[in-house]
PDB file of N, CA and C in Angstrom:
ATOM      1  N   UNK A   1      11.900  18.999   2.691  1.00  0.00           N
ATOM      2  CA  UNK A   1      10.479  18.757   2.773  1.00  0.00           C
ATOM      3  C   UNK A   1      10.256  17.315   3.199  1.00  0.00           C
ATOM      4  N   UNK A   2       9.436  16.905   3.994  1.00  0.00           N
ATOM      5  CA  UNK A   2       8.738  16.189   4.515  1.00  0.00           C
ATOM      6  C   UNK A   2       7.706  15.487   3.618  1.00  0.00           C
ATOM      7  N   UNK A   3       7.858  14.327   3.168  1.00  0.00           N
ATOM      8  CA  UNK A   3       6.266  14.242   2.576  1.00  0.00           C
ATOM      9  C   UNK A   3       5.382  13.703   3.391  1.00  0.00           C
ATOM     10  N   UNK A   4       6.093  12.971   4.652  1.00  0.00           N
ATOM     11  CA  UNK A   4       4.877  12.241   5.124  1.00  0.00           C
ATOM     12  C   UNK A   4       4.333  13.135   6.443  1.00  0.00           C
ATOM     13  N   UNK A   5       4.876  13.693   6.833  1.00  0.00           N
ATOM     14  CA  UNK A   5       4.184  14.868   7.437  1.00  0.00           C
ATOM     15  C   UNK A   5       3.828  16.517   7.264  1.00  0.00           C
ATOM     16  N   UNK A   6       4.298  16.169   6.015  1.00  0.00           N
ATOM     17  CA  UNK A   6       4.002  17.786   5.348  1.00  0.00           C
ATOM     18  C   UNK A   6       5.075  18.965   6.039  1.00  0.00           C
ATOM     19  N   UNK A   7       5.955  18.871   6.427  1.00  0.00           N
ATOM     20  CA  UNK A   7       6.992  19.841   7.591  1.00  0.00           C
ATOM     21  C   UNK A   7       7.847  20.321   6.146  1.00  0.00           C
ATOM     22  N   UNK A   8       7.764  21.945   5.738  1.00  0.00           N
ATOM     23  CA  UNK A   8       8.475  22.292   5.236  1.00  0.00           C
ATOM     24  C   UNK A   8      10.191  23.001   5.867  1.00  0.00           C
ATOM     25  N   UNK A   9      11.071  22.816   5.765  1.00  0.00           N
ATOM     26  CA  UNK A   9      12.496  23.627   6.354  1.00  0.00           C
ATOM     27  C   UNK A   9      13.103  24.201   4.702  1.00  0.00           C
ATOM     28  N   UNK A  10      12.750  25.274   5.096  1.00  0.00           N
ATOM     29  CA  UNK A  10      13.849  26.166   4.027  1.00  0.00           C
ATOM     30  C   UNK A  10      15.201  25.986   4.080  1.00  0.00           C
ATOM     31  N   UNK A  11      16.420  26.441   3.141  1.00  0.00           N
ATOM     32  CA  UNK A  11      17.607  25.884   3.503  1.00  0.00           C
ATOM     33  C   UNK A  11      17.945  27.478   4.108  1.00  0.00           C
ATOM     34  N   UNK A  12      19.121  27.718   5.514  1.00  0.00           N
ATOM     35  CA  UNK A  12      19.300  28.756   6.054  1.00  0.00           C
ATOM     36  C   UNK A  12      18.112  29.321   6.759  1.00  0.00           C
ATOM     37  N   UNK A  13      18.280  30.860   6.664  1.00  0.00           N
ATOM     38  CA  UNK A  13      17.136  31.539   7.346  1.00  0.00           C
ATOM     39  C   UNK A  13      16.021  32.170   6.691  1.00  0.00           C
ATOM     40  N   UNK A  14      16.035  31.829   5.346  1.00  0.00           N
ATOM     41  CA  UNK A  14      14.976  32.035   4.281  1.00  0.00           C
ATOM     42  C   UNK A  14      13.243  31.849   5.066  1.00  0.00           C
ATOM     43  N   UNK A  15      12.733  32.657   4.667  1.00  0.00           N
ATOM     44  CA  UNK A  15      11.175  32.379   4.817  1.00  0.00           C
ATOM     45  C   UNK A  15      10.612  32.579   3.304  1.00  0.00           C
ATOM     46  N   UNK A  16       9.649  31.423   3.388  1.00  0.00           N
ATOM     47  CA  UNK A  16       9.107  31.085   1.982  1.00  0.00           C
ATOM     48  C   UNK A  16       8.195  32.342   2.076  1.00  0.00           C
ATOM     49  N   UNK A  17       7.669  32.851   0.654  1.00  0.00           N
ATOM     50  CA  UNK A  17       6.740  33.667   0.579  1.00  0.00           C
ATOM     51  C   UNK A  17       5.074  33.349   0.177  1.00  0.00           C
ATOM     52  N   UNK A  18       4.256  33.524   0.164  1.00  0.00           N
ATOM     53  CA  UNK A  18       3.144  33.341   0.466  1.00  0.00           C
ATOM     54  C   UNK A  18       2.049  32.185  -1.006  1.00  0.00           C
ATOM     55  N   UNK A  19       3.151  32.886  -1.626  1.00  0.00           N
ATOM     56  CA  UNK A  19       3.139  31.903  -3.489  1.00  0.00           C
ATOM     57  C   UNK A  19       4.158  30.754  -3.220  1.00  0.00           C
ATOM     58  N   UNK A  20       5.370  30.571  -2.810  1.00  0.00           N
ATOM     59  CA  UNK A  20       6.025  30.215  -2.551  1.00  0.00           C
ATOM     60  C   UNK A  20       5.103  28.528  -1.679  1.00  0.00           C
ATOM     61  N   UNK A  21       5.195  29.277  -0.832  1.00  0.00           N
ATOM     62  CA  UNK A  21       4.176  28.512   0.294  1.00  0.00           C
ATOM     63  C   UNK A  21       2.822  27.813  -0.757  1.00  0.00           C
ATOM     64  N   UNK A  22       1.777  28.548  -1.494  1.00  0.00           N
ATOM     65  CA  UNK A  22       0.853  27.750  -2.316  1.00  0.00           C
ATOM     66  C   UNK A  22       1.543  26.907  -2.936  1.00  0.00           C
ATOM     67  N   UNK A  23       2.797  27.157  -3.734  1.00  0.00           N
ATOM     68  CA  UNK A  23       3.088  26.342  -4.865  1.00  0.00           C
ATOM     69  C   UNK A  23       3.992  24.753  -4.220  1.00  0.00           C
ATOM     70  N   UNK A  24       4.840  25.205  -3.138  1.00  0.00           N
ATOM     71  CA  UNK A  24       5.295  23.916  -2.336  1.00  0.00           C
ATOM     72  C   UNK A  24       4.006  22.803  -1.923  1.00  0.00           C
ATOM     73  N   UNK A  25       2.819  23.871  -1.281  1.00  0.00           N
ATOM     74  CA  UNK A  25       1.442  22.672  -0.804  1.00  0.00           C
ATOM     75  C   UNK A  25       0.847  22.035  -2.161  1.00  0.00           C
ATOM     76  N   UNK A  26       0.502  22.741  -2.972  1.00  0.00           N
ATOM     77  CA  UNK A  26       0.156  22.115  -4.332  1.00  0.00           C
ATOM     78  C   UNK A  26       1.569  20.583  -4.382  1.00  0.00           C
ATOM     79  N   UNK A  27       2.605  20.714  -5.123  1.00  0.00           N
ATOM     80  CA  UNK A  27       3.616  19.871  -5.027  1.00  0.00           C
ATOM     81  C   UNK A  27       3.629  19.013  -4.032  1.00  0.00           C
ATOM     82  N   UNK A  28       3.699  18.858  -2.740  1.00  0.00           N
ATOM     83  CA  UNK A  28       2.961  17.845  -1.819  1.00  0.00           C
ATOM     84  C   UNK A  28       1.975  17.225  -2.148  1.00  0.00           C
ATOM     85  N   UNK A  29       1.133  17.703  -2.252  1.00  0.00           N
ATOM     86  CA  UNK A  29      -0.254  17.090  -2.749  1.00  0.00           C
ATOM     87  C   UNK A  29      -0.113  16.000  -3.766  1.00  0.00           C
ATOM     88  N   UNK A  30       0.674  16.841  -5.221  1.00  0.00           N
ATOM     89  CA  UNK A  30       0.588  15.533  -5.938  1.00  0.00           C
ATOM     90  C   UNK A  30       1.101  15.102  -5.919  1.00  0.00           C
ATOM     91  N   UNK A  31       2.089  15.237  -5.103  1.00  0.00           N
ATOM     92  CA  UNK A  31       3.327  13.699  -4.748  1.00  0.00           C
ATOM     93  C   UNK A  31       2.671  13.398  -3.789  1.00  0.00           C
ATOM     94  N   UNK A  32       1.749  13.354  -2.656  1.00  0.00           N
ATOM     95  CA  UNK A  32       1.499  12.237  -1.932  1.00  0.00           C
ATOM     96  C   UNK A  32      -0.073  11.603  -2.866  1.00  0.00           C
ATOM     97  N   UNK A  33      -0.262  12.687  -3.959  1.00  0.00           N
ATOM     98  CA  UNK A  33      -1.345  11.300  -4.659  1.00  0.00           C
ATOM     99  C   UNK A  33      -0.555  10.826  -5.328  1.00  0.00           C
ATOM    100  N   UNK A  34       0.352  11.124  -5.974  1.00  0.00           N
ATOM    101  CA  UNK A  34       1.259   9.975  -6.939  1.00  0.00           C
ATOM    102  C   UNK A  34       2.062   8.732  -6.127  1.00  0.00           C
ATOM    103  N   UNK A  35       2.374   9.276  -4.937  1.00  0.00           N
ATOM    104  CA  UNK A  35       2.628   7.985  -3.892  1.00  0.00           C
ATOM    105  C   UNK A  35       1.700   6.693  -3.338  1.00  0.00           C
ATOM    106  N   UNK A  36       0.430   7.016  -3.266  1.00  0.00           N
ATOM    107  CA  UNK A  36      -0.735   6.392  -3.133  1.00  0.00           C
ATOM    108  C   UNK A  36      -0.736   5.947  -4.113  1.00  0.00           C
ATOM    109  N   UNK A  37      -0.866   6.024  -5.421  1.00  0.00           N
ATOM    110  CA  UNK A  37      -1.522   6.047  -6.342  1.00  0.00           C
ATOM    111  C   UNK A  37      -0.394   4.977  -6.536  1.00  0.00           C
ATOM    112  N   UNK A  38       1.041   4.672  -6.711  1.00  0.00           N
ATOM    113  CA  UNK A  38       2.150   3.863  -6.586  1.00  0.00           C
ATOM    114  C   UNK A  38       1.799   2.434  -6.000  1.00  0.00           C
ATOM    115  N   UNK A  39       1.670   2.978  -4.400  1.00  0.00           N
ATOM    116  CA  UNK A  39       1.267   2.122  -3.780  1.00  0.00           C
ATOM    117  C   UNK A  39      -0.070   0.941  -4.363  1.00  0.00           C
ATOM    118  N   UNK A  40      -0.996   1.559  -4.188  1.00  0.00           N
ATOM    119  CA  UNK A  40      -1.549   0.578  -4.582  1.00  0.00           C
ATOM    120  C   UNK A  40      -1.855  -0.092  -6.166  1.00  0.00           C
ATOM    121  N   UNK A  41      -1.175   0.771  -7.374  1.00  0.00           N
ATOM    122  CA  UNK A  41      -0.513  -0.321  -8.164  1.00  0.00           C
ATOM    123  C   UNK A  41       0.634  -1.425  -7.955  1.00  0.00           C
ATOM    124  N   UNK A  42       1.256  -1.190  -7.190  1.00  0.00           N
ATOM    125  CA  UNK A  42       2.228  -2.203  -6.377  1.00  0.00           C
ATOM    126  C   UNK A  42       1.347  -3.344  -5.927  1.00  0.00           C
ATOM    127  N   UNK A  43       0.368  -2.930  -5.218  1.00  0.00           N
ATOM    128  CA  UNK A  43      -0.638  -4.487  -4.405  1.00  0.00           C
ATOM    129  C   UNK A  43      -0.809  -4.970  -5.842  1.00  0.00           C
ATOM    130  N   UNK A  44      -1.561  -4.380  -6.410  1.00  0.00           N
ATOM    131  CA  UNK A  44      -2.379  -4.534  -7.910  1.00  0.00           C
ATOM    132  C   UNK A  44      -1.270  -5.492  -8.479  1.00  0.00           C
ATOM    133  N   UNK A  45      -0.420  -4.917  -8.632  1.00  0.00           N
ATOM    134  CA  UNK A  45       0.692  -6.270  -9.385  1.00  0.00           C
ATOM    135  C   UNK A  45       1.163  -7.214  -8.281  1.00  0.00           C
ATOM    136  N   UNK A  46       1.146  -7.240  -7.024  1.00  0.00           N
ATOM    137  CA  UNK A  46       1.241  -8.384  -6.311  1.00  0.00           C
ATOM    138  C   UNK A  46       0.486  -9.516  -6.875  1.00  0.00           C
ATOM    139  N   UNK A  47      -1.229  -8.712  -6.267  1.00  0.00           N
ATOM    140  CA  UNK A  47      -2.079  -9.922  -7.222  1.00  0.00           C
ATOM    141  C   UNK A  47      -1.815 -10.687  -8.044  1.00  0.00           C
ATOM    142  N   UNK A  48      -1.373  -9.675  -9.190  1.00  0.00           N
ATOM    143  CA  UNK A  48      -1.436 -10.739 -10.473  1.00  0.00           C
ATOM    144  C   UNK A  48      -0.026 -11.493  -9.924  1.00  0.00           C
ATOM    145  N   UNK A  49       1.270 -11.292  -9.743  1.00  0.00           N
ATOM    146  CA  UNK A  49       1.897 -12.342  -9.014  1.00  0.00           C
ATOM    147  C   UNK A  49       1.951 -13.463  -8.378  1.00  0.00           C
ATOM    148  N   UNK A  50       0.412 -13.448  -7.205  1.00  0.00           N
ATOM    149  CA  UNK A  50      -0.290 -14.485  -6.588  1.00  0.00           C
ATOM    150  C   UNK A  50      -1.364 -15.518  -7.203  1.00  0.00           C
ATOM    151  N   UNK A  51      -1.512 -14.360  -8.716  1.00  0.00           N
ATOM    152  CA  UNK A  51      -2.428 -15.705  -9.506  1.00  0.00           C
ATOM    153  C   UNK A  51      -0.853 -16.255 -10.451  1.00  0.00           C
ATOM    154  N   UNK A  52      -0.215 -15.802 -10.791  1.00  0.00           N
ATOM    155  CA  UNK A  52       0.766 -16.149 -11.607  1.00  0.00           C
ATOM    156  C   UNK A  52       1.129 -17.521 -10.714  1.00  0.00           C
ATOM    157  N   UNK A  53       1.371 -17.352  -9.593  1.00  0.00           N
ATOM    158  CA  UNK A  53       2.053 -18.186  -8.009  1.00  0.00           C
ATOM    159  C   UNK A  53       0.719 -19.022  -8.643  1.00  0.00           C
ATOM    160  N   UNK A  54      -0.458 -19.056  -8.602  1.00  0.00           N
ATOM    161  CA  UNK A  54      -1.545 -20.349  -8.762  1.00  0.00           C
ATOM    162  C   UNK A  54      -0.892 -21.229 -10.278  1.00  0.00           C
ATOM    163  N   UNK A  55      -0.586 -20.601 -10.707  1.00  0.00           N
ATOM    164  CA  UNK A  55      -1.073 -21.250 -12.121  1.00  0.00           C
ATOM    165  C   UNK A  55       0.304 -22.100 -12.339  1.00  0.00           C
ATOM    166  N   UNK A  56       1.643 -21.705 -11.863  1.00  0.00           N
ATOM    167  CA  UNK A  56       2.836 -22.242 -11.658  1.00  0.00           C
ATOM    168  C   UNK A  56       2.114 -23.293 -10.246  1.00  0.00           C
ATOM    169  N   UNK A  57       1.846 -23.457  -9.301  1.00  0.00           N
ATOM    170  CA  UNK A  57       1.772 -24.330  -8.441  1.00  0.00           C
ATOM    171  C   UNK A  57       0.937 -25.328  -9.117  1.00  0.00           C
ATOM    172  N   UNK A  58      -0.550 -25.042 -10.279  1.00  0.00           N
ATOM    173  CA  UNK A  58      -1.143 -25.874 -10.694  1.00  0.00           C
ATOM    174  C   UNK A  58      -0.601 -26.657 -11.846  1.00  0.00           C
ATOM    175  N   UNK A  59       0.598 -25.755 -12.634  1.00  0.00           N
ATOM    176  CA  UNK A  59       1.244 -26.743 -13.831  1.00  0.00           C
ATOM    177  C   UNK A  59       2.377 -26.994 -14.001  1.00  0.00           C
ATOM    178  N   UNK A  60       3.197 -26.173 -13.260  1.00  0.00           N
ATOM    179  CA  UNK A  60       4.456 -26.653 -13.186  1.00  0.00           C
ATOM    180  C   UNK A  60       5.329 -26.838 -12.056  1.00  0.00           C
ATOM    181  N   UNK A  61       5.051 -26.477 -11.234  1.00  0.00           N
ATOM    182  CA  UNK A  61       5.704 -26.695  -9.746  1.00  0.00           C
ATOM    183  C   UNK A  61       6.161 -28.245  -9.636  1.00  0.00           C
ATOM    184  N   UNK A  62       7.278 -28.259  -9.225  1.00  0.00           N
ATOM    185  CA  UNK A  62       7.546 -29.834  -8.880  1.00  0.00           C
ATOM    186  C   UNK A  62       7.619 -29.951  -7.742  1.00  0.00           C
ATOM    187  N   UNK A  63       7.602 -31.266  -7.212  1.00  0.00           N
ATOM    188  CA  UNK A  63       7.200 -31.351  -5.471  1.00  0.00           C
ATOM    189  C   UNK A  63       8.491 -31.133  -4.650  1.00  0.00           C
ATOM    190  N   UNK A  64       9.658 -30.993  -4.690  1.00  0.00           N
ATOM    191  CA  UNK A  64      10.356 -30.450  -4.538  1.00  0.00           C
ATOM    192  C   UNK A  64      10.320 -28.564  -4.309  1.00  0.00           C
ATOM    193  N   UNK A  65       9.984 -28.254  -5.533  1.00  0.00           N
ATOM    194  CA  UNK A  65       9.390 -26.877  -5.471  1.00  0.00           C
ATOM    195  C   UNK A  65       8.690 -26.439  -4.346  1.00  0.00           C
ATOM    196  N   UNK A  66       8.167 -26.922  -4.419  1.00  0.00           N
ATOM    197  CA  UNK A  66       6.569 -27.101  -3.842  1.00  0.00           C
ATOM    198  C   UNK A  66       6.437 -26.638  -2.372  1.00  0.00           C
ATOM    199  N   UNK A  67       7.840 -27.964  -1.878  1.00  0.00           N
ATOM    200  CA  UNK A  67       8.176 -28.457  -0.402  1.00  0.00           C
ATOM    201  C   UNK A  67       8.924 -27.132   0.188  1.00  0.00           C
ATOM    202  N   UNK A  68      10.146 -26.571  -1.043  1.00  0.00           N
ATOM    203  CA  UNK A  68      10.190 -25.211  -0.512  1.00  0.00           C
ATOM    204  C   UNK A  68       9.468 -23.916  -0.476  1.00  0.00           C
ATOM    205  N   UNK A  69       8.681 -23.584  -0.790  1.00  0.00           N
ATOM    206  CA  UNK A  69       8.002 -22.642  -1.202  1.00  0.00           C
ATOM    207  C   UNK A  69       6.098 -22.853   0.208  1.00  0.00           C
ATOM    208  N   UNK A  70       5.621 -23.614   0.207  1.00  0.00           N
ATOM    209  CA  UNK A  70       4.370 -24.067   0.532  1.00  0.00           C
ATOM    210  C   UNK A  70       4.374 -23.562   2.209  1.00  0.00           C
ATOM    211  N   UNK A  71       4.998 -23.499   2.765  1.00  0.00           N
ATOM    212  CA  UNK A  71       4.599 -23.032   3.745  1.00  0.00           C
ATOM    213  C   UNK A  71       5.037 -22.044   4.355  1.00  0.00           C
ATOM    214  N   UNK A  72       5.881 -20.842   3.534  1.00  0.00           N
ATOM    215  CA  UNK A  72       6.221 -19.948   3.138  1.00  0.00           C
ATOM    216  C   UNK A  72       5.167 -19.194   2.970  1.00  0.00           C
ATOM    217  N   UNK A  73       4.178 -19.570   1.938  1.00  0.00           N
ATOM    218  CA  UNK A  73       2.765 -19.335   0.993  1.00  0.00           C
ATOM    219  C   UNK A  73       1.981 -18.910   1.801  1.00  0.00           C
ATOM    220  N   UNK A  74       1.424 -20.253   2.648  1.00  0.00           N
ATOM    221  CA  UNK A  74       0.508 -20.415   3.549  1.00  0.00           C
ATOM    222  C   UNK A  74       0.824 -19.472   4.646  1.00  0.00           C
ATOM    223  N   UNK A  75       1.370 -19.783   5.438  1.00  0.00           N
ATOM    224  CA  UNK A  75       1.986 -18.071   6.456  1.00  0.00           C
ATOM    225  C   UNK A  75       1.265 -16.955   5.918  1.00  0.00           C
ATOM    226  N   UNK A  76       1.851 -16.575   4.522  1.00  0.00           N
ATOM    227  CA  UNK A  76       2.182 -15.250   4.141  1.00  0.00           C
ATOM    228  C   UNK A  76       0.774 -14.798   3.927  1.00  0.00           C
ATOM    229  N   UNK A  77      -0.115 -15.687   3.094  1.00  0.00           N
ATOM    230  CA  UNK A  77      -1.525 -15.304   3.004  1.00  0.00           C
ATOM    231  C   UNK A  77      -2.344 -15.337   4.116  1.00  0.00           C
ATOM    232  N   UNK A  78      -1.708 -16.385   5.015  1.00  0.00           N
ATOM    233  CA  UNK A  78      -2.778 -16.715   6.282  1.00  0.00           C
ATOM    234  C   UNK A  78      -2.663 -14.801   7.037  1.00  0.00           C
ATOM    235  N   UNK A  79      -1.398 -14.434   7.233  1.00  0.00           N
ATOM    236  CA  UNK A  79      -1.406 -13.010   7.497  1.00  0.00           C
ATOM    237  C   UNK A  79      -2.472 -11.471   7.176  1.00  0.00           C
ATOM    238  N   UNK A  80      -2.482 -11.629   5.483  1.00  0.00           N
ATOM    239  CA  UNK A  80      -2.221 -11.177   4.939  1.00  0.00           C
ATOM    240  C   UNK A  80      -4.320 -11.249   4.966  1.00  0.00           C
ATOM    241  N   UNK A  81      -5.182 -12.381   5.164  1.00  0.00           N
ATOM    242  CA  UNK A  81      -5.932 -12.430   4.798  1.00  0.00           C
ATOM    243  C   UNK A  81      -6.622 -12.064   6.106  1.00  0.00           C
ATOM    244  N   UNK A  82      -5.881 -12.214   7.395  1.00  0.00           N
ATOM    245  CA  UNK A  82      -6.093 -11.862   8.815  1.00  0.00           C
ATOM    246  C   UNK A  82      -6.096 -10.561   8.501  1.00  0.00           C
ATOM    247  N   UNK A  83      -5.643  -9.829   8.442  1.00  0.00           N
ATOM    248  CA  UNK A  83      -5.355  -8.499   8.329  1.00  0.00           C
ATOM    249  C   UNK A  83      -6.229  -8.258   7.206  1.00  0.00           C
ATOM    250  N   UNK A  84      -6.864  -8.695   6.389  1.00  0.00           N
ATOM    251  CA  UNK A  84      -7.817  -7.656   5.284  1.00  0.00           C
ATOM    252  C   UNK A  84      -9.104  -8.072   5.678  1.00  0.00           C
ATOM    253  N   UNK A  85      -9.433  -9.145   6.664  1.00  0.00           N
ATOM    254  CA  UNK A  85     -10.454  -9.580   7.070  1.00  0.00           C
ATOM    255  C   UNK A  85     -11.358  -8.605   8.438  1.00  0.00           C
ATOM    256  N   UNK A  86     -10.417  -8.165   9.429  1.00  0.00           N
ATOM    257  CA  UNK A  86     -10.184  -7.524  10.300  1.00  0.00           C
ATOM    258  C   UNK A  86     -10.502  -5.937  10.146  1.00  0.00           C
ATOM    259  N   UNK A  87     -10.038  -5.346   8.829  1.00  0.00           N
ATOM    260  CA  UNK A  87     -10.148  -4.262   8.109  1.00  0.00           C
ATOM    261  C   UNK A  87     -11.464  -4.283   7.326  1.00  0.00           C
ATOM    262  N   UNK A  88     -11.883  -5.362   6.792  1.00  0.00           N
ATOM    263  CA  UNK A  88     -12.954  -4.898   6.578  1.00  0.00           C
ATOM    264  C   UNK A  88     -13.978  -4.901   6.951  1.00  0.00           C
ATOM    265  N   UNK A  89     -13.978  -5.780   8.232  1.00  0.00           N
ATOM    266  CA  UNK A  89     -14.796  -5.840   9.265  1.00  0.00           C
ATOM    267  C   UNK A  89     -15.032  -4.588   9.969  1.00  0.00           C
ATOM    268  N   UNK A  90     -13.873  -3.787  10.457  1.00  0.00           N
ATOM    269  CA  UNK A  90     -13.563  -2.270  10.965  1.00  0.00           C
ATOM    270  C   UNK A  90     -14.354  -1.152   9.698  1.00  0.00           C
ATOM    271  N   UNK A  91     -14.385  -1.279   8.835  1.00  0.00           N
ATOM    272  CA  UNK A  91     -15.489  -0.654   7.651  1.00  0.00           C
ATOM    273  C   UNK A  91     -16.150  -0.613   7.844  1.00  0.00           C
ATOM    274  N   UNK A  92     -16.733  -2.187   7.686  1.00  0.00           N
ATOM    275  CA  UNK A  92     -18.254  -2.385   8.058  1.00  0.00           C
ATOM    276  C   UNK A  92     -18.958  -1.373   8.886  1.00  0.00           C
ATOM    277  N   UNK A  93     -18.343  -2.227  10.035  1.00  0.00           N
ATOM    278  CA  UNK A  93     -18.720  -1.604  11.270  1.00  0.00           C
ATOM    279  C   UNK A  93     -19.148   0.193  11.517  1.00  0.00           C
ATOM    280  N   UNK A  94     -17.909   0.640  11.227  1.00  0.00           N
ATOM    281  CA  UNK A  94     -17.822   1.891  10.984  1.00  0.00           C
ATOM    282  C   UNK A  94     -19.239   2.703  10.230  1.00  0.00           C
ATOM    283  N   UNK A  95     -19.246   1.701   8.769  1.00  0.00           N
ATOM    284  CA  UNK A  95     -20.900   2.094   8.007  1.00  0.00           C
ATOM    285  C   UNK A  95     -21.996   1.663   8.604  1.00  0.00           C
ATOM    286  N   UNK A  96     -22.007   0.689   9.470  1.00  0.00           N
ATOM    287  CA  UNK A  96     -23.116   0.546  10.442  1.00  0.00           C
ATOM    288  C   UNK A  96     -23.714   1.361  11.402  1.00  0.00           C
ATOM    289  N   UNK A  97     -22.321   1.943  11.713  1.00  0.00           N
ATOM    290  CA  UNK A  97     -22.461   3.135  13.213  1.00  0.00           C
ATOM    291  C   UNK A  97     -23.202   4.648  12.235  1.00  0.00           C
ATOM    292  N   UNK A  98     -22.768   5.008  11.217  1.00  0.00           N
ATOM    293  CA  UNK A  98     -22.361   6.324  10.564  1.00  0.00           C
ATOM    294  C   UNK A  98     -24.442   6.097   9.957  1.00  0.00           C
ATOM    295  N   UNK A  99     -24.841   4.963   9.544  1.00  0.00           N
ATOM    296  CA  UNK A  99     -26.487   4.517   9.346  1.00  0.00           C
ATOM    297  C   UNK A  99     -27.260   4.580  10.237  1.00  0.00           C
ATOM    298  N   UNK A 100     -26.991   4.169  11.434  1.00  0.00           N
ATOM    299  CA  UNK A 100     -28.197   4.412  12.918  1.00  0.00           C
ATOM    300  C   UNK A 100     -28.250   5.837  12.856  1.00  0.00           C
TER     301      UNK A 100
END
């Protein structure tokens, strides 16, 4: 099975039967919401990572630290904020068009 395109292959020359077939699409389903659902607890704890990353840069980071890490940082968010800026601009937009 496929999860990310849903493509079932039986093993041999088996054909699934028609319950068979409901009960595999059900099982997809909640594994690709439990995959989502993964996913973005994963960002979710990034976050708190990136405030954790503030509060170490504001009290304990030494400049040394600092020197390795800092523009590493900067990159990664400058990306990161391009890309969610862009996206939600593409929303917007989108709810603008879907209102006229």
């Amino acid at each position: 099975m496929n999860v990310r395109n849903g493509n079932v292959k039986p093993h041999g020359d088996r054909k699934l039967t028609p319950e068979e077939s409901a009960v595999v699409k059900s099982w997809l389903a909640e594994r690709v919401a439990l995959l989502n659902a993964r996913d973005v607890d994963d960002i979710l704890r990034a976050v708190d990572h990136m405030n954790l990353t503030a509060q170490w840069v504001q009290s304990k980071a030494t400049d040394e630290q600092l020197d390795a890490v800092t523009d590493t940082l900067l990159l990664a968010m400058h990306d990161l904020r391009t890309v969610l800026v862009r996206k939600k601009a593409d929303r917007l937009m989108k709810g603008a068009e879907g209102d006229s």
